[in-house]
C-alpha atoms as a PDB file:
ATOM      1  CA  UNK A   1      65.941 -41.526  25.176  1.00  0.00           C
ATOM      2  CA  UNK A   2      62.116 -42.613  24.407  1.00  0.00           C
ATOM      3  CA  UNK A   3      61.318 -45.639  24.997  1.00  0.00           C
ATOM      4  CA  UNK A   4      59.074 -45.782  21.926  1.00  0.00           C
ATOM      5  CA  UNK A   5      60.842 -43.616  18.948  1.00  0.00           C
ATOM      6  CA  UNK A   6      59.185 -43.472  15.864  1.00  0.00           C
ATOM      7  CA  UNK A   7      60.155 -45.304  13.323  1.00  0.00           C
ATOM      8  CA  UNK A   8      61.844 -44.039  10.060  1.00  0.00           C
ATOM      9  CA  UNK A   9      62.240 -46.120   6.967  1.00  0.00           C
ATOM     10  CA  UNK A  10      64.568 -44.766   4.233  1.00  0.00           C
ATOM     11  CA  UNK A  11      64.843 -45.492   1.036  1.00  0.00           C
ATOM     12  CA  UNK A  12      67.793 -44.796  -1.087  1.00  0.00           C
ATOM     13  CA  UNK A  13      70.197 -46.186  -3.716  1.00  0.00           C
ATOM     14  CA  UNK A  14      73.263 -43.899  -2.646  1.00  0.00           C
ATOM     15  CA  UNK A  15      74.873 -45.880   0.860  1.00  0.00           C
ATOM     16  CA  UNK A  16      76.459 -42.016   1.324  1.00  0.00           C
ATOM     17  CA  UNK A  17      73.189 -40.708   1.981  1.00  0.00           C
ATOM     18  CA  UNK A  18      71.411 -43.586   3.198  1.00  0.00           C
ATOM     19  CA  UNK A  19      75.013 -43.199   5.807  1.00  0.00           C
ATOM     20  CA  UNK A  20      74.391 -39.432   6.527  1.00  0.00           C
ATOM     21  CA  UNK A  21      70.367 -39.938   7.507  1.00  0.00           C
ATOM     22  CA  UNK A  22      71.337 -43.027   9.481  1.00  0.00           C
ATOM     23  CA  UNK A  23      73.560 -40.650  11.530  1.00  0.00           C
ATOM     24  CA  UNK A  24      71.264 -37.892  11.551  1.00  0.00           C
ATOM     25  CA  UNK A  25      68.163 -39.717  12.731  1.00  0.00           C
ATOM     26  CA  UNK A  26      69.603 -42.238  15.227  1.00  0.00           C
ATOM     27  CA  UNK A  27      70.787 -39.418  16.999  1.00  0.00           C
ATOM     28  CA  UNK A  28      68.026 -37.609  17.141  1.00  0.00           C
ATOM     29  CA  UNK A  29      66.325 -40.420  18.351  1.00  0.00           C
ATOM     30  CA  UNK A  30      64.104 -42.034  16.046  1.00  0.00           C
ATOM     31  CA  UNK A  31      64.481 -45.353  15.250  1.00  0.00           C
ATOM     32  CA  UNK A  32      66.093 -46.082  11.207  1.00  0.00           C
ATOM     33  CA  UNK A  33      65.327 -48.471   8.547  1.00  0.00           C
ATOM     34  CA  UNK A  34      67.401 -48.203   5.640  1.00  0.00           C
ATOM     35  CA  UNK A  35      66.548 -49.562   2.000  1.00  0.00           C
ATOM     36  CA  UNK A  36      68.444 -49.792  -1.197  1.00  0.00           C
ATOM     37  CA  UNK A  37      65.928 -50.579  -3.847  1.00  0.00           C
ATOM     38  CA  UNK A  38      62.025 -50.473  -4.499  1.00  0.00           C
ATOM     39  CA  UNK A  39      61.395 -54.163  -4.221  1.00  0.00           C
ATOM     40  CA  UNK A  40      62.940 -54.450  -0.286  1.00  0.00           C
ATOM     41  CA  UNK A  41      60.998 -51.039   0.203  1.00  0.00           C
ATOM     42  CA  UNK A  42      57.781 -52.297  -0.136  1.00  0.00           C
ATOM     43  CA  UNK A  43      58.641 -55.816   1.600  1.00  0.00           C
ATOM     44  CA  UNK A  44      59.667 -53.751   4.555  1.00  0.00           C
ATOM     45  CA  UNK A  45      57.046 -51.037   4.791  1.00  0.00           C
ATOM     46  CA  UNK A  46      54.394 -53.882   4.849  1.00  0.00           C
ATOM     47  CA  UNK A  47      56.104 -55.708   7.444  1.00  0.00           C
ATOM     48  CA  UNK A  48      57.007 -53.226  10.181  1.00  0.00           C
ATOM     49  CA  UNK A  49      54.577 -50.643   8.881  1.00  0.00           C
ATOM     50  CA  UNK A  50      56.854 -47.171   9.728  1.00  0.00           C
ATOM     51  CA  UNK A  51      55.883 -44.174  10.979  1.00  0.00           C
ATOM     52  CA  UNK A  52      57.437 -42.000   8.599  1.00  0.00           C
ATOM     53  CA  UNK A  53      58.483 -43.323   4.632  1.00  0.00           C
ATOM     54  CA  UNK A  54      61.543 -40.645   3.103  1.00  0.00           C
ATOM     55  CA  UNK A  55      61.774 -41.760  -0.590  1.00  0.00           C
ATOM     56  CA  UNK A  56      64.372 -41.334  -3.013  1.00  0.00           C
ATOM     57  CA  UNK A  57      62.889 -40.805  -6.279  1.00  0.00           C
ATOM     58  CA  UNK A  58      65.163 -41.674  -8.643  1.00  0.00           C
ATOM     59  CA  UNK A  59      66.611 -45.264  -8.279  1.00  0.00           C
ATOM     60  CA  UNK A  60      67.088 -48.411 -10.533  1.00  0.00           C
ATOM     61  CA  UNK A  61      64.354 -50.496 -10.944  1.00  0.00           C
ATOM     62  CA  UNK A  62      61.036 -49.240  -9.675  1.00  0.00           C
ATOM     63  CA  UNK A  63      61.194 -45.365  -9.023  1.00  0.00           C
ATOM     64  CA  UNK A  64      59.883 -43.698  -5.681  1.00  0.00           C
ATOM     65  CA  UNK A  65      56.508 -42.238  -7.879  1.00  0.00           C
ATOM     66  CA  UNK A  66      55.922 -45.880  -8.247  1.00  0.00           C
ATOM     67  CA  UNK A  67      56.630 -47.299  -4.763  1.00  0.00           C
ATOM     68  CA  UNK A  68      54.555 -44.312  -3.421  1.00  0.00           C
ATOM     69  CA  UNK A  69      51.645 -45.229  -5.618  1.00  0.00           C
ATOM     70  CA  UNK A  70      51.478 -48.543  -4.458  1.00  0.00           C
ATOM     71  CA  UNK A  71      52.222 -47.865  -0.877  1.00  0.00           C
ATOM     72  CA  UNK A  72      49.049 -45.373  -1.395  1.00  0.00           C
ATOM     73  CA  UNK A  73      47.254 -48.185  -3.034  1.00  0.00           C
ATOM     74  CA  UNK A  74      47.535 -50.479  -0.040  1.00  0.00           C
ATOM     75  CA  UNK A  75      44.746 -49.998   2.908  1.00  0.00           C
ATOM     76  CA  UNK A  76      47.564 -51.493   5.156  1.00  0.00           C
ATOM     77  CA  UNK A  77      50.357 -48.414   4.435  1.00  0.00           C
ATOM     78  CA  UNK A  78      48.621 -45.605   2.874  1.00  0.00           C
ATOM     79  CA  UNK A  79      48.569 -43.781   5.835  1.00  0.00           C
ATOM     80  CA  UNK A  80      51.966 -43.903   6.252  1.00  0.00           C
ATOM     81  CA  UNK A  81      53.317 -40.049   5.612  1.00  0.00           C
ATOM     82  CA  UNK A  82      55.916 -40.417   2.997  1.00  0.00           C
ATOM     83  CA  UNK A  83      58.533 -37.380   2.206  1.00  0.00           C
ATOM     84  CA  UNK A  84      60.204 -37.379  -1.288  1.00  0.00           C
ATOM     85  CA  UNK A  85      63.798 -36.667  -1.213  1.00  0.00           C
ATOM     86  CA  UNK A  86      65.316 -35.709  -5.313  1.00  0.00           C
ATOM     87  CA  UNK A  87      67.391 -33.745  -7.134  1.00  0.00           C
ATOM     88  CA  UNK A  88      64.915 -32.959  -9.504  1.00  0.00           C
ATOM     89  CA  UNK A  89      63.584 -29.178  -9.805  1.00  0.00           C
ATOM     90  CA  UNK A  90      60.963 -29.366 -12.139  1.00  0.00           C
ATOM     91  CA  UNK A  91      58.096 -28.595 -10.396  1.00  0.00           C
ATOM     92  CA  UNK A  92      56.055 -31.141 -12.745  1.00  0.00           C
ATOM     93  CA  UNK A  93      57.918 -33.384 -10.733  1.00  0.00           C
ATOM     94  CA  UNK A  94      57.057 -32.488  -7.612  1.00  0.00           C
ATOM     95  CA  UNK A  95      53.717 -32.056  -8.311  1.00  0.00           C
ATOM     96  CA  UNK A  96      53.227 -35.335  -9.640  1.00  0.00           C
ATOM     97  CA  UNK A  97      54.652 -36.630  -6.356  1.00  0.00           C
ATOM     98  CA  UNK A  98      52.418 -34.727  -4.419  1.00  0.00           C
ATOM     99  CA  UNK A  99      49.293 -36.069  -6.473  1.00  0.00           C
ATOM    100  CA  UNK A 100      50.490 -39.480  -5.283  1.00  0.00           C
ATOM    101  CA  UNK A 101      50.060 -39.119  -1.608  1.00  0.00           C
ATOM    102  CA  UNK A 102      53.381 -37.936  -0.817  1.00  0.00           C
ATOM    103  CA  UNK A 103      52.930 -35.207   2.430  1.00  0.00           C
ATOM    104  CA  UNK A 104      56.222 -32.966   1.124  1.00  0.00           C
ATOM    105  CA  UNK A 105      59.749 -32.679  -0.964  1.00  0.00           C
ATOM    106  CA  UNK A 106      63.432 -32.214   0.626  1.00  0.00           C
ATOM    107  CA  UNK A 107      65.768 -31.193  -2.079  1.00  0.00           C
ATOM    108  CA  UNK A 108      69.329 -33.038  -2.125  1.00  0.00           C
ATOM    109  CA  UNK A 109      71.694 -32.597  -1.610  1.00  0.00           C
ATOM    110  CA  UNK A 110      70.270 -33.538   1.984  1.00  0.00           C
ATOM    111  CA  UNK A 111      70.497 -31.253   5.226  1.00  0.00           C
ATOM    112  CA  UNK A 112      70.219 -32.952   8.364  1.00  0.00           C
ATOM    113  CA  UNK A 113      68.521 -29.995  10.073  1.00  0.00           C
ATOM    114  CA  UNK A 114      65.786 -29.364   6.914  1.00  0.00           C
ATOM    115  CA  UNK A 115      64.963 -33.671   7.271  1.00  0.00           C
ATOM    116  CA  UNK A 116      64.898 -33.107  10.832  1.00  0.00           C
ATOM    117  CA  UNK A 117      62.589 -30.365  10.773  1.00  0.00           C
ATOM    118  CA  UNK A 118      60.350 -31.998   8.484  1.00  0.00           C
ATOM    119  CA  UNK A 119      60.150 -35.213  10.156  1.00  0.00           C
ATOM    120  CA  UNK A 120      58.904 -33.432  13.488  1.00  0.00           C
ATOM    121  CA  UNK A 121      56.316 -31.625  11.706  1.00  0.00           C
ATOM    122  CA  UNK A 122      54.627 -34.611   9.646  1.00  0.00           C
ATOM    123  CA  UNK A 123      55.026 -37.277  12.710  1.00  0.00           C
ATOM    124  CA  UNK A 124      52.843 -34.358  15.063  1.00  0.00           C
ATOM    125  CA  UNK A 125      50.287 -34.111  12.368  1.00  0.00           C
ATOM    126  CA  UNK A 126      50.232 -37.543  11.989  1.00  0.00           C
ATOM    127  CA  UNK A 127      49.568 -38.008  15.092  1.00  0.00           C
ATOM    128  CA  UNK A 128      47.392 -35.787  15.836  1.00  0.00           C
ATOM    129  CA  UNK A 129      45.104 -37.270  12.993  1.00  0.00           C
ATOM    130  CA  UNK A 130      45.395 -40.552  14.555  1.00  0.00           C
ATOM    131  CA  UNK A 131      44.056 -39.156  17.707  1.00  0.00           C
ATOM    132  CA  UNK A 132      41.274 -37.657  16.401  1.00  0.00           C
ATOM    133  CA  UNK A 133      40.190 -40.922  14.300  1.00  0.00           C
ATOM    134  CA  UNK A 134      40.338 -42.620  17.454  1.00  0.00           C
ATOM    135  CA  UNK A 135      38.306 -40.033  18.968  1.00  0.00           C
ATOM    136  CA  UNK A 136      35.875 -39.970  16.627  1.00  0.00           C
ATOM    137  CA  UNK A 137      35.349 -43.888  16.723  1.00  0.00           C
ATOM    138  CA  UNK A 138      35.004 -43.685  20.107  1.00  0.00           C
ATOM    139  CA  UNK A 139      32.201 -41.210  19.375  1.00  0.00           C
ATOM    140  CA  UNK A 140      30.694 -43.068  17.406  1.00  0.00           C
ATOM    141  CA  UNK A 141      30.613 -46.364  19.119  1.00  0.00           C
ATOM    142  CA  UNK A 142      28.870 -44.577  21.706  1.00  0.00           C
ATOM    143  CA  UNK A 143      26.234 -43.217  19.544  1.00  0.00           C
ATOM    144  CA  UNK A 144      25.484 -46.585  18.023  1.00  0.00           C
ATOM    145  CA  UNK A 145      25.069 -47.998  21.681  1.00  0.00           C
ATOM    146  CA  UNK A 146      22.797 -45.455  23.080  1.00  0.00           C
ATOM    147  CA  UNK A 147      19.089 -46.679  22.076  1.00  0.00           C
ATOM    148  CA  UNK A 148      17.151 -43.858  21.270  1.00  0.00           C
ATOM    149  CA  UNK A 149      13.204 -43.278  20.839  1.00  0.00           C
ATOM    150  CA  UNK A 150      12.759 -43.404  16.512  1.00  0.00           C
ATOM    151  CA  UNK A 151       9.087 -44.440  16.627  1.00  0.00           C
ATOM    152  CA  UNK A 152       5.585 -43.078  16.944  1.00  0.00           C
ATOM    153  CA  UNK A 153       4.103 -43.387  20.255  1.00  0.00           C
ATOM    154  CA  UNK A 154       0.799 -43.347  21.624  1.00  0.00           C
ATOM    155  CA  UNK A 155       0.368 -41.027  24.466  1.00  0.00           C
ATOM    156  CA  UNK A 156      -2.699 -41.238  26.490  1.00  0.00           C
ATOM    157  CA  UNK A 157      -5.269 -37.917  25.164  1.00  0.00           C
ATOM    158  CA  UNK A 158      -6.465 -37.563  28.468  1.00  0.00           C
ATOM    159  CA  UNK A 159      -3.939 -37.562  30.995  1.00  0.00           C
ATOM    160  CA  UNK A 160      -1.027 -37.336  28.938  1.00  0.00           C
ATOM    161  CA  UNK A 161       1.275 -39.218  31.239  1.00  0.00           C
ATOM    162  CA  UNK A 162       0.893 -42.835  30.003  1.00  0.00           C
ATOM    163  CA  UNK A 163       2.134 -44.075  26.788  1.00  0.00           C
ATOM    164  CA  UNK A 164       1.387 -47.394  25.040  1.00  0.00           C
ATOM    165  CA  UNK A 165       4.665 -49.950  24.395  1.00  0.00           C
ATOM    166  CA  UNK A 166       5.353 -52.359  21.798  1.00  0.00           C
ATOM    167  CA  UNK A 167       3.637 -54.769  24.304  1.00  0.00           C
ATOM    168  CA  UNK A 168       0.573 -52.933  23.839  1.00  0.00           C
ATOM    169  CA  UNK A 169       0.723 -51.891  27.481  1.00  0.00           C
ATOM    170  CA  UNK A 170      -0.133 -48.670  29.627  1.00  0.00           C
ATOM    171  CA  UNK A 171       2.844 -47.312  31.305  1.00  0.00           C
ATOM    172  CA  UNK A 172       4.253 -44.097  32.433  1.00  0.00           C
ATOM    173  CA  UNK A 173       5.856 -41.758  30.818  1.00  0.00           C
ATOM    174  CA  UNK A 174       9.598 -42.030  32.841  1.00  0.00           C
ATOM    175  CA  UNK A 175       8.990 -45.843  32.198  1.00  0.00           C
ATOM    176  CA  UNK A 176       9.221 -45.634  28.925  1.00  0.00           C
ATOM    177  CA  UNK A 177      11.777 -43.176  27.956  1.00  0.00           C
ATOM    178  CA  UNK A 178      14.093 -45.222  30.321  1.00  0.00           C
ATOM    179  CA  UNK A 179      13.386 -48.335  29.022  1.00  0.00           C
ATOM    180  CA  UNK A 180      14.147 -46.769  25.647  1.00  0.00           C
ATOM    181  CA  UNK A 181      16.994 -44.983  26.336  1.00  0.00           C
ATOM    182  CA  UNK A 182      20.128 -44.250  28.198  1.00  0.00           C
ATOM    183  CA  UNK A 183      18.260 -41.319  30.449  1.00  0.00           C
ATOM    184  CA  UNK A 184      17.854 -41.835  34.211  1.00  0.00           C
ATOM    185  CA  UNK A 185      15.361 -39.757  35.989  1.00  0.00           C
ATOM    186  CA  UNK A 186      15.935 -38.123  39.501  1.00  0.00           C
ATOM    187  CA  UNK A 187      13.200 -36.721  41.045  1.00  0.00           C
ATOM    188  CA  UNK A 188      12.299 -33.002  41.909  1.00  0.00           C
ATOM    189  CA  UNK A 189       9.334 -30.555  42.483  1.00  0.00           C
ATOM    190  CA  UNK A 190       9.235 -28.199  39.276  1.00  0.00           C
ATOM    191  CA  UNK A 191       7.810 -24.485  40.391  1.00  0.00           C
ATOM    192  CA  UNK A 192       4.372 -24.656  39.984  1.00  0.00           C
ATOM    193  CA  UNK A 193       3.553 -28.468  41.329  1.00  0.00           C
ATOM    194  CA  UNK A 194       5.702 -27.348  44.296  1.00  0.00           C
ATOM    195  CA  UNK A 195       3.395 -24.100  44.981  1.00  0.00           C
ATOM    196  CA  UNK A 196       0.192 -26.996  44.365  1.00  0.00           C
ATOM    197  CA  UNK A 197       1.605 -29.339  47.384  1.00  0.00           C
ATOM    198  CA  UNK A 198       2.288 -26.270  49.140  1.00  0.00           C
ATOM    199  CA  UNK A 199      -1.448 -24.814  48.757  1.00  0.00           C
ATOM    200  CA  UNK A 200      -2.939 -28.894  49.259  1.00  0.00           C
ATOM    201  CA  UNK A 201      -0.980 -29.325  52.784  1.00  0.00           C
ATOM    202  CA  UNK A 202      -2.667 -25.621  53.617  1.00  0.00           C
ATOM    203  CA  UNK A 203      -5.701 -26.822  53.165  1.00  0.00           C
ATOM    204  CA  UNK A 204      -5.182 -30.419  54.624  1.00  0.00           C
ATOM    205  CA  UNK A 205      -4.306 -28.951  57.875  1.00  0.00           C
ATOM    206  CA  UNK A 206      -7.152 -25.759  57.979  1.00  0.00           C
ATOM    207  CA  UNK A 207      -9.424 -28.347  57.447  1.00  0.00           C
ATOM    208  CA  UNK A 208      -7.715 -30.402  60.734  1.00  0.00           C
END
């Protein structure tokens, strides 16, 4: 069993099918919330915030194309997938659904297997959009804390290695760019100051 199963509320004014998606779900493992009416609906998906919303759309009171417009409207649950369940077959209907938010429509009367289907596939996209939001606010935290180099700076005309800081100071090149920056420097021999040393300590020691 997981430790952590998602959480699925469902909203419905018939106790036979709110009875058959009880069954369905708990067994499959996810953990059920069962509504009757709009008004407890809303109360419940603010509260617990579910993973996954199924939505009758025809009930007394306020409908599910209302409860999914306001669940859309709210920063706090308009994230939350929800799946229309109706009997309707106009597909004006289902379109207008879809215009709300809703993520897809299971026809009634209900099939354990189609819901459970479904379900899998939203929660995994879901999820995997989660994961990338996170990943992409890690991203950019760590672009806003690397300091990076935005201004002109003086470089020295003559020996190009010095450049002049906000302190109106002198300083090397590597100085600056680390005090400026994330970058470290390690230190090599490129090619041709390499073959320089090389032709310097020649001449040091013919000259010994």
């Amino acid at each position: 069993m997981n430790p952590h199963p998602d959480t699925i509320l469902v909203v419905d004014d018939t106790p036979t099918n709110l009875g058959v998606l009880f069954t369905g779900l708990r067994n499959a493992g996810y953990k059920v919330l069962l509504n009757e009416n709009g008004e407890a609906a809303l109360k419940t998906a603010l509260e617990v915030l579910p993973d996954l919303i199924m939505l009758d759309v025809m009930m007394p009171g306020i409908d599910g194309f209302e409860i999914c417009r306001r669940l859309k409207a709210n920063t706090r649950t308009r994230d939350i997938p929800i799946i229309f369940m109706t009997a309707l077959t106009d597909p004006v209907d289902e379109v207008k659904g879809l215009k709300l938010g809703a993520v897809d429509y299971i026809s009634k009367p209900i099939k354990v297997e189609i819901v459970l289907a479904r379900l899998n596939t939203h929660l995994t996209l879901r999820k995997t959009q989660q994961e990338l939001e996170q990943k992409n606010l890690e991203l950019q935290e760590a672009l806003n804390a690397i300091k990076t180099i935005s201004e002109m700076v003086p470089i020295c005309a003559w020996c190009g290695q010095k450049i002049r800081n906000e302190l109106d100071e002198w300083v090397s090149v590597t100085s600056y760019i680390e005090a400026h920056s994330e970058i470290e420097f390690t230190h090599g021999l490129c090619p041709d100051c390499s073959q320089g040393l090389h032709a310097e300590i020649g001449s040091t020691k013919g000259a010994g």
